[in-house]
C-alpha atoms as a PDB file:
ATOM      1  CA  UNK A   1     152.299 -84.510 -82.123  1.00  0.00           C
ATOM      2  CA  UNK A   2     155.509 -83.649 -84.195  1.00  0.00           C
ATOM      3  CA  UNK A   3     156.213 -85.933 -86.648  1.00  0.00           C
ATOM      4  CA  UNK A   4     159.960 -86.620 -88.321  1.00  0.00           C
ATOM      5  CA  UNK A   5     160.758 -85.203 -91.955  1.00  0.00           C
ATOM      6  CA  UNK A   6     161.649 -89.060 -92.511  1.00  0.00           C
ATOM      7  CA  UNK A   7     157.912 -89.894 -91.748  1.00  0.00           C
ATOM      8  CA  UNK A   8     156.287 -87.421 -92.976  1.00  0.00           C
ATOM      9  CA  UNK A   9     157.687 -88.235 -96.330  1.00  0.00           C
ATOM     10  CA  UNK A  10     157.043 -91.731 -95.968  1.00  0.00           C
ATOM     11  CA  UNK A  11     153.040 -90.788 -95.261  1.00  0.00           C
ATOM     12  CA  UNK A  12     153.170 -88.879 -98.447  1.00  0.00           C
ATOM     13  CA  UNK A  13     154.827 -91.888-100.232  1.00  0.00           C
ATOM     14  CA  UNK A  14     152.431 -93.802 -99.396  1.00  0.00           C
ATOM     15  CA  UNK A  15     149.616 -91.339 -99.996  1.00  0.00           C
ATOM     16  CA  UNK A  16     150.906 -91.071-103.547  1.00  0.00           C
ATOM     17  CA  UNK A  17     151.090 -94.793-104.320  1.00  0.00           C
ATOM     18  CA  UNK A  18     147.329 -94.908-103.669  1.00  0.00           C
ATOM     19  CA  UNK A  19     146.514 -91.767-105.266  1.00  0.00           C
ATOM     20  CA  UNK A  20     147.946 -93.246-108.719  1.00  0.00           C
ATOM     21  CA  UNK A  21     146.391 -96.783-108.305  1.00  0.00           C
ATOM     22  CA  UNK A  22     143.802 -96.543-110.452  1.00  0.00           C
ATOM     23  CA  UNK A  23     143.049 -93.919-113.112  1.00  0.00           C
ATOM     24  CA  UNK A  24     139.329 -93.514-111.820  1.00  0.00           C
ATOM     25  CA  UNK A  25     137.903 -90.158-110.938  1.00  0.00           C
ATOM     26  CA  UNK A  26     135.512 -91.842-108.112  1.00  0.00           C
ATOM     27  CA  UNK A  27     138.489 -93.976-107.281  1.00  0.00           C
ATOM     28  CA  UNK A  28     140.734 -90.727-107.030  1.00  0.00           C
ATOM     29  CA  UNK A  29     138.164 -88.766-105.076  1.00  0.00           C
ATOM     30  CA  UNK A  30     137.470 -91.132-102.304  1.00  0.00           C
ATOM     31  CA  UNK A  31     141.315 -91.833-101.407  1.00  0.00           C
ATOM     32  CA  UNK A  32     141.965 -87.859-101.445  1.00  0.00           C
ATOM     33  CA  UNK A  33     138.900 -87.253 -98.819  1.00  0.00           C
ATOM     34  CA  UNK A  34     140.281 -90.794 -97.302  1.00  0.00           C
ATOM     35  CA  UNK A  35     144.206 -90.011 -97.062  1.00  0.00           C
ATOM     36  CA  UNK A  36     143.516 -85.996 -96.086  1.00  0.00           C
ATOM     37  CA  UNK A  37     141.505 -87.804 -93.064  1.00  0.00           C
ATOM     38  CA  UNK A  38     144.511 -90.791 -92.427  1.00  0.00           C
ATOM     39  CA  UNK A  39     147.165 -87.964 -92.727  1.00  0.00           C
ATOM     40  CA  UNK A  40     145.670 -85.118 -90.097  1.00  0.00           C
ATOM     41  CA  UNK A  41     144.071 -87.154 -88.172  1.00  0.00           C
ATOM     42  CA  UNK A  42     141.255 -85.031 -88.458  1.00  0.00           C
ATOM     43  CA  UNK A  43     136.946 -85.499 -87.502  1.00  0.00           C
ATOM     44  CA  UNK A  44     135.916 -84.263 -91.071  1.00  0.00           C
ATOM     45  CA  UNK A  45     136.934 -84.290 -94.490  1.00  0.00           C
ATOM     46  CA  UNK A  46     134.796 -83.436 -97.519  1.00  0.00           C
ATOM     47  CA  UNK A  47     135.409 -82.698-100.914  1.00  0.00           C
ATOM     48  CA  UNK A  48     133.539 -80.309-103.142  1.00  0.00           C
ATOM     49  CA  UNK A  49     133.486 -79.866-106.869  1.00  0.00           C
ATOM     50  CA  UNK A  50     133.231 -77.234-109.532  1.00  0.00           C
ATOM     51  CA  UNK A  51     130.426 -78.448-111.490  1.00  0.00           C
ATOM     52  CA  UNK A  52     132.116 -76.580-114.727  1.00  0.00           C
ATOM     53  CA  UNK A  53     135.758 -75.668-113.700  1.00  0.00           C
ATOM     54  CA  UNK A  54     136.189 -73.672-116.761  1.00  0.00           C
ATOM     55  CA  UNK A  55     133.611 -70.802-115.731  1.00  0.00           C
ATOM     56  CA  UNK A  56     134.402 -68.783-112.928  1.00  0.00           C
ATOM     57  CA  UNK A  57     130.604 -68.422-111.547  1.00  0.00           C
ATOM     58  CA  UNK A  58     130.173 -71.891-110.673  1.00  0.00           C
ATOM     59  CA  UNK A  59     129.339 -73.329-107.672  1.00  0.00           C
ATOM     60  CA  UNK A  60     131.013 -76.240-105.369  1.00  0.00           C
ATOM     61  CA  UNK A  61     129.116 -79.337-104.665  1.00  0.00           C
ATOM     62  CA  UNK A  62     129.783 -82.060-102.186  1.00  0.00           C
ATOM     63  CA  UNK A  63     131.102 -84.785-103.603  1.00  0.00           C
ATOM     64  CA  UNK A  64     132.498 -86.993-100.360  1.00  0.00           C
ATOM     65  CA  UNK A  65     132.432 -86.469 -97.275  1.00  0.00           C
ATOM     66  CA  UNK A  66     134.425 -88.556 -94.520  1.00  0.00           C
ATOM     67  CA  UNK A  67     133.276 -87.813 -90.491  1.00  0.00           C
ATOM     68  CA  UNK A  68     130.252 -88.297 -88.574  1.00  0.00           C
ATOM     69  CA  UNK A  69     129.030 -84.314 -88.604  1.00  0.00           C
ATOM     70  CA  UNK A  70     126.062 -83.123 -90.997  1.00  0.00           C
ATOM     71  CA  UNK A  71     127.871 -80.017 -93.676  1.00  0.00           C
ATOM     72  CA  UNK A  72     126.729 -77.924 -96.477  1.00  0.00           C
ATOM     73  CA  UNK A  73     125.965 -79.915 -99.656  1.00  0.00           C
ATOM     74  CA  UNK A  74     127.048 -76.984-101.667  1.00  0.00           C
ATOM     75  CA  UNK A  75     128.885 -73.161-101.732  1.00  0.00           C
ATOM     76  CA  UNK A  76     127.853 -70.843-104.163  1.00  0.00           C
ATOM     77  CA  UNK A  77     130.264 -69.471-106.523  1.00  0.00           C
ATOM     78  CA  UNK A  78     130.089 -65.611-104.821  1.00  0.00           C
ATOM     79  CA  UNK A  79     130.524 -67.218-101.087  1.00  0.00           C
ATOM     80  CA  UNK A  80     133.498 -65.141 -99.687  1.00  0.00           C
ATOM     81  CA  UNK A  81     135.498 -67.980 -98.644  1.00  0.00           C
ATOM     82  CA  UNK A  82     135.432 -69.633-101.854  1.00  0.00           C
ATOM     83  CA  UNK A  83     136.076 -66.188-103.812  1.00  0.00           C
ATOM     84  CA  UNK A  84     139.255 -65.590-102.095  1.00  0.00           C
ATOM     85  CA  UNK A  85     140.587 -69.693-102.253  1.00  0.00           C
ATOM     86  CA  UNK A  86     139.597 -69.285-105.823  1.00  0.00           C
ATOM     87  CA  UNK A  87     141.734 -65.667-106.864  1.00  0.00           C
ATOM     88  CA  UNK A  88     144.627 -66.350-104.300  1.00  0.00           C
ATOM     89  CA  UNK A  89     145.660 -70.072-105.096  1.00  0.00           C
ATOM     90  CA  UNK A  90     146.249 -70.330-101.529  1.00  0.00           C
ATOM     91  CA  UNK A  91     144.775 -73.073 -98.138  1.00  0.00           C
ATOM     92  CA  UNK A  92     143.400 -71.312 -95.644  1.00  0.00           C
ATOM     93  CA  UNK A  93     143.773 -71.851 -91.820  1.00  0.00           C
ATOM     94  CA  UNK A  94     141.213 -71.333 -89.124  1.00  0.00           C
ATOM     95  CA  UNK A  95     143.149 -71.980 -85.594  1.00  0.00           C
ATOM     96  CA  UNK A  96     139.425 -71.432 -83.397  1.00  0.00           C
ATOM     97  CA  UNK A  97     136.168 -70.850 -83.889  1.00  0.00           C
ATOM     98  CA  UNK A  98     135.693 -67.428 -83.628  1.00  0.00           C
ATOM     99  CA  UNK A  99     133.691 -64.821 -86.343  1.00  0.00           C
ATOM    100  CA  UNK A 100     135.678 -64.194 -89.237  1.00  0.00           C
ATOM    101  CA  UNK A 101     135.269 -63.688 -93.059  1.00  0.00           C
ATOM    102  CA  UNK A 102     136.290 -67.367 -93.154  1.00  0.00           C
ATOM    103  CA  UNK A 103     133.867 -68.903 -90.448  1.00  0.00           C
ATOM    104  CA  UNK A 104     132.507 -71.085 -93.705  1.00  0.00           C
ATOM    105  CA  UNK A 105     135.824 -72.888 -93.657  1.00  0.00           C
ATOM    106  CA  UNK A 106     134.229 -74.836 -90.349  1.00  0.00           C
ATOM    107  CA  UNK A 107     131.228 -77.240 -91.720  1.00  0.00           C
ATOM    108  CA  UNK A 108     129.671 -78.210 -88.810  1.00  0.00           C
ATOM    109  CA  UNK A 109     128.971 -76.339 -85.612  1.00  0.00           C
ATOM    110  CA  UNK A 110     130.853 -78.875 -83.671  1.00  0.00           C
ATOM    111  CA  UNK A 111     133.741 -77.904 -85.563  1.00  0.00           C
ATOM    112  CA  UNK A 112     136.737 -75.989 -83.707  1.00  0.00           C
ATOM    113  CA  UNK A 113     139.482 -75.548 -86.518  1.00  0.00           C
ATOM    114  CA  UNK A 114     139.911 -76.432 -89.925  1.00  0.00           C
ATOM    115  CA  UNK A 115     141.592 -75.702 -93.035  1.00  0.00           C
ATOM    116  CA  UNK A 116     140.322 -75.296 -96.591  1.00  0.00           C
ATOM    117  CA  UNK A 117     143.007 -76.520 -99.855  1.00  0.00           C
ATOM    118  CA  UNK A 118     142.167 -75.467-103.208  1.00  0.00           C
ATOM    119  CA  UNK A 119     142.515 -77.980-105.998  1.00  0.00           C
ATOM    120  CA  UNK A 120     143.808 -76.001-109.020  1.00  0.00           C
ATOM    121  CA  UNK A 121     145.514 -77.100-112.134  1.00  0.00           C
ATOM    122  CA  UNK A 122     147.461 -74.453-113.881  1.00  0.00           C
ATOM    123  CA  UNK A 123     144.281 -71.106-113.638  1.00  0.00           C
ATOM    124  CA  UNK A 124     141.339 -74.150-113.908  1.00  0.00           C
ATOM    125  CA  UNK A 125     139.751 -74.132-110.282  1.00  0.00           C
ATOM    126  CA  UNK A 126     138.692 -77.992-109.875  1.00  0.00           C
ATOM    127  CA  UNK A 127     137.481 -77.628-105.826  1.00  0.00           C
ATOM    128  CA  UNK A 128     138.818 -77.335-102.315  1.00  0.00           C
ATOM    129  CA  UNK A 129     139.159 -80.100 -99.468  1.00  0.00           C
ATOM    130  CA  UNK A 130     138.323 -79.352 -96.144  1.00  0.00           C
ATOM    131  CA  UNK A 131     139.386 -80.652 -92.936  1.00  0.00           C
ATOM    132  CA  UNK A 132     138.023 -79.749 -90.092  1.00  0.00           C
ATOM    133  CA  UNK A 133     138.549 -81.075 -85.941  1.00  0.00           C
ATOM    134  CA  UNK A 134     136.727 -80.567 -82.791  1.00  0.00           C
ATOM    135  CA  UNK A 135     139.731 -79.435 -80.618  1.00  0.00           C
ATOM    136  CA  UNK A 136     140.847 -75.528 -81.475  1.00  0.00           C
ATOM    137  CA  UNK A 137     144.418 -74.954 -82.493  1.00  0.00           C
ATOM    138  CA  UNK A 138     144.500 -78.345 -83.682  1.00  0.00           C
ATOM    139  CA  UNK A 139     146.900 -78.103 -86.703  1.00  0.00           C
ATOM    140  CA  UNK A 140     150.262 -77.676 -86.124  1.00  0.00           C
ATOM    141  CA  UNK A 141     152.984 -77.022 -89.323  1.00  0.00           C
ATOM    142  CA  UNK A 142     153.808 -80.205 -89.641  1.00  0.00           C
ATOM    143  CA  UNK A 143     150.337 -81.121 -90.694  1.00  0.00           C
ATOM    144  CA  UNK A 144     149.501 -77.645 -92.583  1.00  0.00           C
ATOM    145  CA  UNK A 145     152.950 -78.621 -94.995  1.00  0.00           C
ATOM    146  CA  UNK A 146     151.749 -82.152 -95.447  1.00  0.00           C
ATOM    147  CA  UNK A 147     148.724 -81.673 -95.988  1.00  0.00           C
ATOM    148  CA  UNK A 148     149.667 -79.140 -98.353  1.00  0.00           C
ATOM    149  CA  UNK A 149     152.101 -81.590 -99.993  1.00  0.00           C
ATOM    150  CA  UNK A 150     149.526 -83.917-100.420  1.00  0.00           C
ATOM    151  CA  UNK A 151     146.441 -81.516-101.923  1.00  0.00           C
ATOM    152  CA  UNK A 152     149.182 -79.856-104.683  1.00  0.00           C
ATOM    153  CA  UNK A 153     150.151 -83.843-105.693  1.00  0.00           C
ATOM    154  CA  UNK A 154     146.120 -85.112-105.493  1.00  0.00           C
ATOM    155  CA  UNK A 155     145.611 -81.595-107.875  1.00  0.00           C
ATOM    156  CA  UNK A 156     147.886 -82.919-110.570  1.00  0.00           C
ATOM    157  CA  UNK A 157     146.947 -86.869-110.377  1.00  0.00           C
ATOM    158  CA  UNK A 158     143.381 -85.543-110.388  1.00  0.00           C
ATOM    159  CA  UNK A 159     143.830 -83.468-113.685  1.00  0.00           C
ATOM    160  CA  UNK A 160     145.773 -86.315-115.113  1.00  0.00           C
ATOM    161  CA  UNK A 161     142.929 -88.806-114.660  1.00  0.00           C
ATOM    162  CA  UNK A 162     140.626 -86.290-116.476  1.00  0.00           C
ATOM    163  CA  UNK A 163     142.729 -85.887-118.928  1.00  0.00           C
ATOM    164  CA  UNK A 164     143.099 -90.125-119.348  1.00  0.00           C
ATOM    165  CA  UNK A 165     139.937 -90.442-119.082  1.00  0.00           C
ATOM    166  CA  UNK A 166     138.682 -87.744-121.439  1.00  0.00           C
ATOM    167  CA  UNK A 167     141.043 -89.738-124.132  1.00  0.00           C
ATOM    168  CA  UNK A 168     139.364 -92.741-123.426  1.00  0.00           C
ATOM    169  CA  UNK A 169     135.932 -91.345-124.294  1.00  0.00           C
ATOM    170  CA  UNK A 170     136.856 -89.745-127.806  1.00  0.00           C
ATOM    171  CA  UNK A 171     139.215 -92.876-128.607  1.00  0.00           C
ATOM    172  CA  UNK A 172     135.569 -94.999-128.182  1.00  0.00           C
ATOM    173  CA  UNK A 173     134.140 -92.757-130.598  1.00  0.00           C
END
């Protein structure tokens, strides 16, 4: 399905406007897995965390998880998949599900294709999203670039809440 530049930015627009409804972490977290789901029309999205984004031996841990199919509930900080999202700043594609460094990118066996899209503010590593789908080749460029859109925006609303919310802890003090 090819979708116009004029909706494809309206999907974003409207990704956007709920990403920056609240100022709420859990809020924030739910409508990224959510709208990454909405947007690719996809069978699984998940989330997963840094627990301490400043150290760079930390692992990921699921933190929401949208689709039917069972997945990891963590990746260690040394998995190879994660290494390489975390020194190249860059999503990953997997078109089919064949072996490759990157096989970790699909979370379920089920799984045909997916992508992986770090969350990164400035060099702080906050996570990567995953989307995965049943059906090989299943991600065209039109959904790679706006999903892409989408993860860079959720990145700096996501660092902005911790940041609000960070000031609203030492302002209570």
């Amino acid at each position: 399905m090819i979708i116009s530049n004029d909706a494809c930015l309206s999907k974003l627009s409207n990704a956007g406007l709920l990403l920056t409804k609240e100022f709420d972490i859990k809020h924030l977290i739910s409508i990224i897995v959510e709208e990454a789901m909405d947007l690719s029309y996809c069978d699984l999205s998940c989330l997963y965390l840094s627990n301490d984004p400043k150290k760079n031996n930390c692992s990921l841990r699921l933190v929401y998880k949208k689709g039917k199919f069972e997945v990891p509930k963590d990746f260690t900080y040394d998995n190879v998949l994660i290494e390489f999202i975390k020194e190249n700043k860059e999503s990953i594609v997997l078109s089919e599900r064949k072996k490759s460094l990157f096989f970790d990118l699909l979370l379920n066996k089920k799984m045909q294709s997916g992508m992986a899209f770090p969350l990164i503010k400035k060099d702080l590593f906050l996570g990567v999203l995953f989307i995965n789908s049943v059906f090989p080749y299943y991600f065209n460029r039109e959904k790679i670039n706006l999903l892409d859109s989408f993860i860079k925006l959720a990145s700096e609303i996501f660092n902005y809440t911790r940041l609000i919310n960070d000031l609203k802890k030492h302002s209570k003090k």
